[in-house]
Protein backbone atom coordinates (compact mmCIF):
# COMPACT_ATOMS: atom_id res chain seq x y z
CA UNK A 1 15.31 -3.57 -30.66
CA UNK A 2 18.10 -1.58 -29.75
CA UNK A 3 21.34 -3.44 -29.15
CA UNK A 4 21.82 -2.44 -25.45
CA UNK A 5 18.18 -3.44 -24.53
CA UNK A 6 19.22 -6.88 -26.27
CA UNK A 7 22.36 -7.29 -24.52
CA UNK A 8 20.50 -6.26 -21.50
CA UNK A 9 17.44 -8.94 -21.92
CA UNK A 10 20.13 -11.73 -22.73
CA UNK A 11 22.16 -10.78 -19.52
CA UNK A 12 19.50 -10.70 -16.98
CA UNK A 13 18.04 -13.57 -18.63
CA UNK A 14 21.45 -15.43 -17.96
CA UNK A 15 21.48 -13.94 -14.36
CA UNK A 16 17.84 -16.03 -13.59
CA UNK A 17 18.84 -19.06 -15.48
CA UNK A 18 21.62 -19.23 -13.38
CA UNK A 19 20.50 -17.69 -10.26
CA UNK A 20 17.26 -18.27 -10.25
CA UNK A 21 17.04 -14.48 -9.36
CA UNK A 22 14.67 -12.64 -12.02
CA UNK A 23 15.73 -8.90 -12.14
CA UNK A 24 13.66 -8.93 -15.56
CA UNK A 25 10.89 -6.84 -14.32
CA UNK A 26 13.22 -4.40 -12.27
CA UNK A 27 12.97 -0.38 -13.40
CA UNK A 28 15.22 -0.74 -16.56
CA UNK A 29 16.94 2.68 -14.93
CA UNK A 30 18.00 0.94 -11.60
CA UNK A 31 19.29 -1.53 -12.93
CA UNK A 32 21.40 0.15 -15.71
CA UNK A 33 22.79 2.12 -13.14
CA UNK A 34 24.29 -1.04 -11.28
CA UNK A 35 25.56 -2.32 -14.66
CA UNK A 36 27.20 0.52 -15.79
CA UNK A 37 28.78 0.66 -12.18
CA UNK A 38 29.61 -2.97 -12.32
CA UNK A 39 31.26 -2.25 -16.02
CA UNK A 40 33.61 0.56 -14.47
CA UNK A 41 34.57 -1.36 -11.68
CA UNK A 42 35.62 -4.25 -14.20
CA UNK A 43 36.57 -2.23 -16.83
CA UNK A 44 34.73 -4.19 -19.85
CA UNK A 45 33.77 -2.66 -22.72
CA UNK A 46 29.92 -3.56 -22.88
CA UNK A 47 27.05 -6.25 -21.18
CA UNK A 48 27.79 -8.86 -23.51
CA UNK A 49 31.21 -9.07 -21.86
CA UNK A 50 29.75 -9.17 -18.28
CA UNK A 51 27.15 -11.92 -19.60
CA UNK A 52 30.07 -14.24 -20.00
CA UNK A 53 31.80 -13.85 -17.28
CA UNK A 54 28.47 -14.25 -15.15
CA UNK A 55 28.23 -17.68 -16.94
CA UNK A 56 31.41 -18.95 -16.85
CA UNK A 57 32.59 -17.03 -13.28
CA UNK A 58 30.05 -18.26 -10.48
CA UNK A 59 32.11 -16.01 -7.99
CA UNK A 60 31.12 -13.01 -10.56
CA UNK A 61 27.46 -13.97 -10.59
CA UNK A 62 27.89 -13.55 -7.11
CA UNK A 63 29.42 -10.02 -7.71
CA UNK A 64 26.22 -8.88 -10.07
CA UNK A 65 23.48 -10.50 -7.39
CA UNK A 66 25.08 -8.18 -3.99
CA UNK A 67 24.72 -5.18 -6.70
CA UNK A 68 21.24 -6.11 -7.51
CA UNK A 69 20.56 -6.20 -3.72
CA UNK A 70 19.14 -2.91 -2.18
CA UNK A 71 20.72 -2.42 1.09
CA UNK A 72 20.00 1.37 2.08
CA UNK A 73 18.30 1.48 5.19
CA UNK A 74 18.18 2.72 8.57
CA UNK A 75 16.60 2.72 12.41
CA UNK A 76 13.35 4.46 12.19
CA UNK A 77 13.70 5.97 9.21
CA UNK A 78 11.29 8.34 8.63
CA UNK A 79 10.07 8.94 12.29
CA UNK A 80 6.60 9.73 11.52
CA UNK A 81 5.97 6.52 9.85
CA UNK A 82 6.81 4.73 13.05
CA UNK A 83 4.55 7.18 15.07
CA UNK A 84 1.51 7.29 12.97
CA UNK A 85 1.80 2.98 13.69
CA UNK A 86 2.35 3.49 17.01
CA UNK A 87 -0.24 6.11 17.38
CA UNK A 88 -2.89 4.97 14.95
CA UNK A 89 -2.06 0.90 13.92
CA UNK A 90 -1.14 -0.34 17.52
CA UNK A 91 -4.40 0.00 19.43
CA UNK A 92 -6.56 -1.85 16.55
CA UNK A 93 -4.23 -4.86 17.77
CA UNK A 94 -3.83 -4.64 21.02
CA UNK A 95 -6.53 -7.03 21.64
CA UNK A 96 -4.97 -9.63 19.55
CA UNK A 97 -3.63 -13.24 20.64
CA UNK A 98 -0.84 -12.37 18.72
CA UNK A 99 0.75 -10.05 16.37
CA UNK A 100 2.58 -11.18 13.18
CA UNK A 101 4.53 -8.70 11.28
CA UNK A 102 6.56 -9.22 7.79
CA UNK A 103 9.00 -7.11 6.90
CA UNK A 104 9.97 -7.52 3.21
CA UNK A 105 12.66 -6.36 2.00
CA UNK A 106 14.16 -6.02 5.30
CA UNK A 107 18.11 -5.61 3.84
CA UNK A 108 20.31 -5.50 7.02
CA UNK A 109 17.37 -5.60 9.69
CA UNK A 110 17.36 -2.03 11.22
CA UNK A 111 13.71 -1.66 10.45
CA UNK A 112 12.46 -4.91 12.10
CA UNK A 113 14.66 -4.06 15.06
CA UNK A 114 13.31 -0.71 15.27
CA UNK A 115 9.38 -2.28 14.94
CA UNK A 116 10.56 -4.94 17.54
CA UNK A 117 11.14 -1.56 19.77
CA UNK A 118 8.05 0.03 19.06
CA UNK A 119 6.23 -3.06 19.96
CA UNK A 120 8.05 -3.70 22.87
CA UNK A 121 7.24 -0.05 24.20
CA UNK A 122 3.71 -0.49 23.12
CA UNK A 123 3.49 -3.85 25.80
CA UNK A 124 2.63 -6.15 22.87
CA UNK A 125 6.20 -7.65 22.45
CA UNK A 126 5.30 -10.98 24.72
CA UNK A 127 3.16 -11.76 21.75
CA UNK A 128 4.25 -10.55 18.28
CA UNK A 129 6.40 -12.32 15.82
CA UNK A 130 8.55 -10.35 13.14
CA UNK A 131 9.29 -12.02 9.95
CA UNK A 132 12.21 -10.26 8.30
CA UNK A 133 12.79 -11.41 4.54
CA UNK A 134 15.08 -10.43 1.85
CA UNK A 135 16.47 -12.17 -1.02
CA UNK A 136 20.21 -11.32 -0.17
CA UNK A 137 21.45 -14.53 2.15
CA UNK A 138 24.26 -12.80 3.07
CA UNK A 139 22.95 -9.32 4.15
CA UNK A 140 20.73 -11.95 6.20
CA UNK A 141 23.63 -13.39 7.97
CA UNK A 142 24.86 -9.58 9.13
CA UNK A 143 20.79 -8.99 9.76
CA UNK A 144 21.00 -12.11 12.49
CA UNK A 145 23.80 -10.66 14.47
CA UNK A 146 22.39 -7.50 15.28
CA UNK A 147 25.10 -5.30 15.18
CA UNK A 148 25.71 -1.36 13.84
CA UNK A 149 28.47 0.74 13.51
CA UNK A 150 28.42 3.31 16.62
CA UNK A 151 28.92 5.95 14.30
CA UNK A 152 25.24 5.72 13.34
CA UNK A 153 23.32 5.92 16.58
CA UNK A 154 23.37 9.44 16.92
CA UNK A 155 20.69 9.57 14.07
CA UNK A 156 18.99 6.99 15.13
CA UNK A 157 18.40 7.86 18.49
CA UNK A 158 17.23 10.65 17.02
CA UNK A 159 14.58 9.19 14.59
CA UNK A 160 13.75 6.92 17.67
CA UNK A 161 12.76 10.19 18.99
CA UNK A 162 10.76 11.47 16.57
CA UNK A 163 8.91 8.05 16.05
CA UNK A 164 7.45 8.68 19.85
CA UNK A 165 10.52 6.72 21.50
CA UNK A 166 9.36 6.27 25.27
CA UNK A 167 12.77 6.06 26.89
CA UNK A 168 16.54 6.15 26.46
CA UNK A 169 17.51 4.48 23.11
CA UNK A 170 21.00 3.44 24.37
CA UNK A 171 18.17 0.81 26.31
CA UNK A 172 17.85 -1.50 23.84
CA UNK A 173 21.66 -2.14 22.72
CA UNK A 174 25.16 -2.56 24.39
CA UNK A 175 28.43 -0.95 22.81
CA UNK A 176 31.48 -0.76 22.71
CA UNK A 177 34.44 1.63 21.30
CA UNK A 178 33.02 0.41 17.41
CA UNK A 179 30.03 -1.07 17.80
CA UNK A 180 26.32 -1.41 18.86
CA UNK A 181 25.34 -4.63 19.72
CA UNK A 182 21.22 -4.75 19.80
CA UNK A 183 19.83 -6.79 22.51
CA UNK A 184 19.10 -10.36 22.49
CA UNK A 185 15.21 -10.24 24.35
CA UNK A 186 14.37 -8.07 21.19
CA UNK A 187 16.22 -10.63 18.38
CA UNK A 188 14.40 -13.26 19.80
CA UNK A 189 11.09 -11.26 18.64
CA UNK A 190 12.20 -11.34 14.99
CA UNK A 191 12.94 -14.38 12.41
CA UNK A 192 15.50 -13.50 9.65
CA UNK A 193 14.34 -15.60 6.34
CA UNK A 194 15.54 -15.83 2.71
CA UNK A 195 12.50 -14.71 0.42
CA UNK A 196 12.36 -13.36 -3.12
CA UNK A 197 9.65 -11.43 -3.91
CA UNK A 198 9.45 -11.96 -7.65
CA UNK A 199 9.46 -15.51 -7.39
CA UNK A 200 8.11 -16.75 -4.26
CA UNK A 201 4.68 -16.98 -2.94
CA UNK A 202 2.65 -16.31 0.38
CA UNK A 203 4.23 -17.97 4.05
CA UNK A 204 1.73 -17.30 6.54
CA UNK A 205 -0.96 -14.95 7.11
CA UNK A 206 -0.06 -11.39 8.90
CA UNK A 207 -1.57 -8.70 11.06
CA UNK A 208 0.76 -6.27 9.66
CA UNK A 209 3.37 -6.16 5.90
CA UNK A 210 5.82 -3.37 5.52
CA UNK A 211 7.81 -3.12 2.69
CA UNK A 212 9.14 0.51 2.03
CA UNK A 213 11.17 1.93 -0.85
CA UNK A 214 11.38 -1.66 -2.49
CA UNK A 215 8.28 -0.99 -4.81
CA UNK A 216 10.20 1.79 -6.44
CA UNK A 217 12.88 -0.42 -7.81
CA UNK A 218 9.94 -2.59 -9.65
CA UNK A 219 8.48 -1.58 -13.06
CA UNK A 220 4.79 -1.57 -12.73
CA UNK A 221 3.68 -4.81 -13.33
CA UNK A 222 5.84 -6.18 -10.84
CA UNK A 223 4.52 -3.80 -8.36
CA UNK A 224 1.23 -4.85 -9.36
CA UNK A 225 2.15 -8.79 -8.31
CA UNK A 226 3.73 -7.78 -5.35
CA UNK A 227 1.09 -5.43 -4.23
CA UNK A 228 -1.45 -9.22 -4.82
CA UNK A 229 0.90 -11.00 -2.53
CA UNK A 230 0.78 -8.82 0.04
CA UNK A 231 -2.71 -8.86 -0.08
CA UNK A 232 -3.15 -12.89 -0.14
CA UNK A 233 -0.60 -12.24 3.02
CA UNK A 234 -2.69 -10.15 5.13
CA UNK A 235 -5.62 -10.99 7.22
CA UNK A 236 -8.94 -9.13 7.48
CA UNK A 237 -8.80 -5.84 7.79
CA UNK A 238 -4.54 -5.96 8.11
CA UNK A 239 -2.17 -3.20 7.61
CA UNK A 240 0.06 -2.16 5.15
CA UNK A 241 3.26 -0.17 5.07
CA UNK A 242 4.72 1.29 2.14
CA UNK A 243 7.54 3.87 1.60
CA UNK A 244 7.32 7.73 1.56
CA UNK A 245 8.01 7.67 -2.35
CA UNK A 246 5.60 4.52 -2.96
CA UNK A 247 1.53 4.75 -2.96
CA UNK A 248 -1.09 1.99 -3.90
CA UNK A 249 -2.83 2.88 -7.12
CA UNK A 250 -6.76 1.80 -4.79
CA UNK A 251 -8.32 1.92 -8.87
CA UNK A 252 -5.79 -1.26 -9.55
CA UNK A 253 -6.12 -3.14 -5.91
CA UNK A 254 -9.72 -1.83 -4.73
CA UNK A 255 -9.09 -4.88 -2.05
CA UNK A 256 -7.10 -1.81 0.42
CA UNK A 257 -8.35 1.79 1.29
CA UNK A 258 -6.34 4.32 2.70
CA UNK A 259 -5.36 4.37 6.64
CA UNK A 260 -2.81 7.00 6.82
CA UNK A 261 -2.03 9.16 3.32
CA UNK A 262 0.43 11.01 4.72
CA UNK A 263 2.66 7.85 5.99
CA UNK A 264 1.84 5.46 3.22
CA UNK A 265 -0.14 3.23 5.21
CA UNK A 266 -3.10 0.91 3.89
CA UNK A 267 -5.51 -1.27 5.40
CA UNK A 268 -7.36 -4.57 3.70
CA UNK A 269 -11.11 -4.44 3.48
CA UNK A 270 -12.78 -6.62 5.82
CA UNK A 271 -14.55 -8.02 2.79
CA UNK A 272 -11.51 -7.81 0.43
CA UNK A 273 -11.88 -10.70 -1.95
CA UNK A 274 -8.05 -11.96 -2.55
């Protein structure tokens, strides 16, 4: 084995004993990247040096877990996605009860605000739930309070657009010089929750996951486990939403056929066996 690769295994081995955090089945090239970064920033010489300061520096560990978090998201990003739901996805459920939606993977919430949007607009707010997970407790916290730098609504008012938006955007938040401040009615709509993917297990059943550009940073057998969950998670004949650089291998999870190719989204076979 080659030295780094053993440094490597021994570190993020130390990082889930510790942690309880398993990075272990993480694309070997994502996470290199935010070692190497971590290494500059320190200036150490090699992993075996950040493996001991992880164990004997808890505020460190702390350090290597927000780098290990994926945090790069945005308000309808990728417009068409949104549209091809609202379009296509919305009036299977209309009928429902109720709607339940998880969003894993949610990093700082502007996804599940802008899906808390789309099914206000749609007139199924009243009775949909949102679900917002990630395994980052703090990028929760900011998640909760429901507010973005002003400097970013320009593109996302325009995305909003593009995703079928029905009237003004500036609607559904206040501001001020700094800030946008998104409104409480549509908070209410959306539960902000600490879950790991790797290590935890099903919560409820849903109507509807999405979890895009998350699978990416998994190597393939991860994917695979996730992709299982998902499916356990989803009711008959529920939807699933994956990113514009993800796709479901069908051959490995025959349980899902295609809904939209295009915008990555997948449904669960009424007689899907989980």
């Amino acid at each position: 084995m080659d030295k780094q690769d053993l440094e490597l295994e021994l570190f993020l081995t130390a990082v889930y004993r510790l942690s309880g955090f398993d990075f272990r089945k993480y694309m070997k090239s994502s996470i290199m990247r935010r070692v190497e970064n971590r290494l500059r920033l320190e200036g150490l010489k090699n992993i075996t040096e950040l493996t001991e300061r992880v164990i004997h520096q808890e505020v460190f560990l702390r350090k290597i877990l927000d780098d290990f978090s994926i945090n790069v998201t945005e308000m309808f990003r990728d417009p068409s996605f949104f549209l091809s739901f609202r379009e296509k996805v919305i009036p299977l459920l209309r009928e429902l009860p109720e709607i339940r939606v998880w969003h894993a993977g949610c990093s700082s919430g502007e996804e599940a605000y802008s899906m808390a949007i789309l099914l206000e607009e749609e007139g199924v707010g009243h009775k949909s739930k949102i679900y917002a997970t990630d395994m980052n407790e703090k990028i929760l916290e900011k998640a909760q309070k429901g507010i973005i730098p002003l400097s970013k609504m320009k593109t996302y008012t325009k995305n909003y657009m593009q995703a079928g938006g029905k009237t003004a955007f500036s609607e559904y938040y206040q501001s001020d010089h700094q800030f946008a401040y998104i409104k409480e009615n549509l908070l209410n709509r959306i539960v902000f929750a600490q879950h790991n993917l790797v290590t935890d297990r099903s919560f409820n059943e849903f109507h509807i996951i999405v979890c895009r550009n998350v699978l990416i940073y998994f190597n393939l057998e991860l994917q695979y486990n996730v992709i299982q969950l998902f499916q356990e998670s989803l009711g008959a004949e529920g939807f699933l939403g994956l990113g514009s650089k993800e796709a479901l291998r069908l051959d490995s999870h025959p349980g899902f056929e295609e809904f939209d190719v295009y915008d990555k989204i997948y449904r669960k076979k009424k007689e899907s066996l989980d």
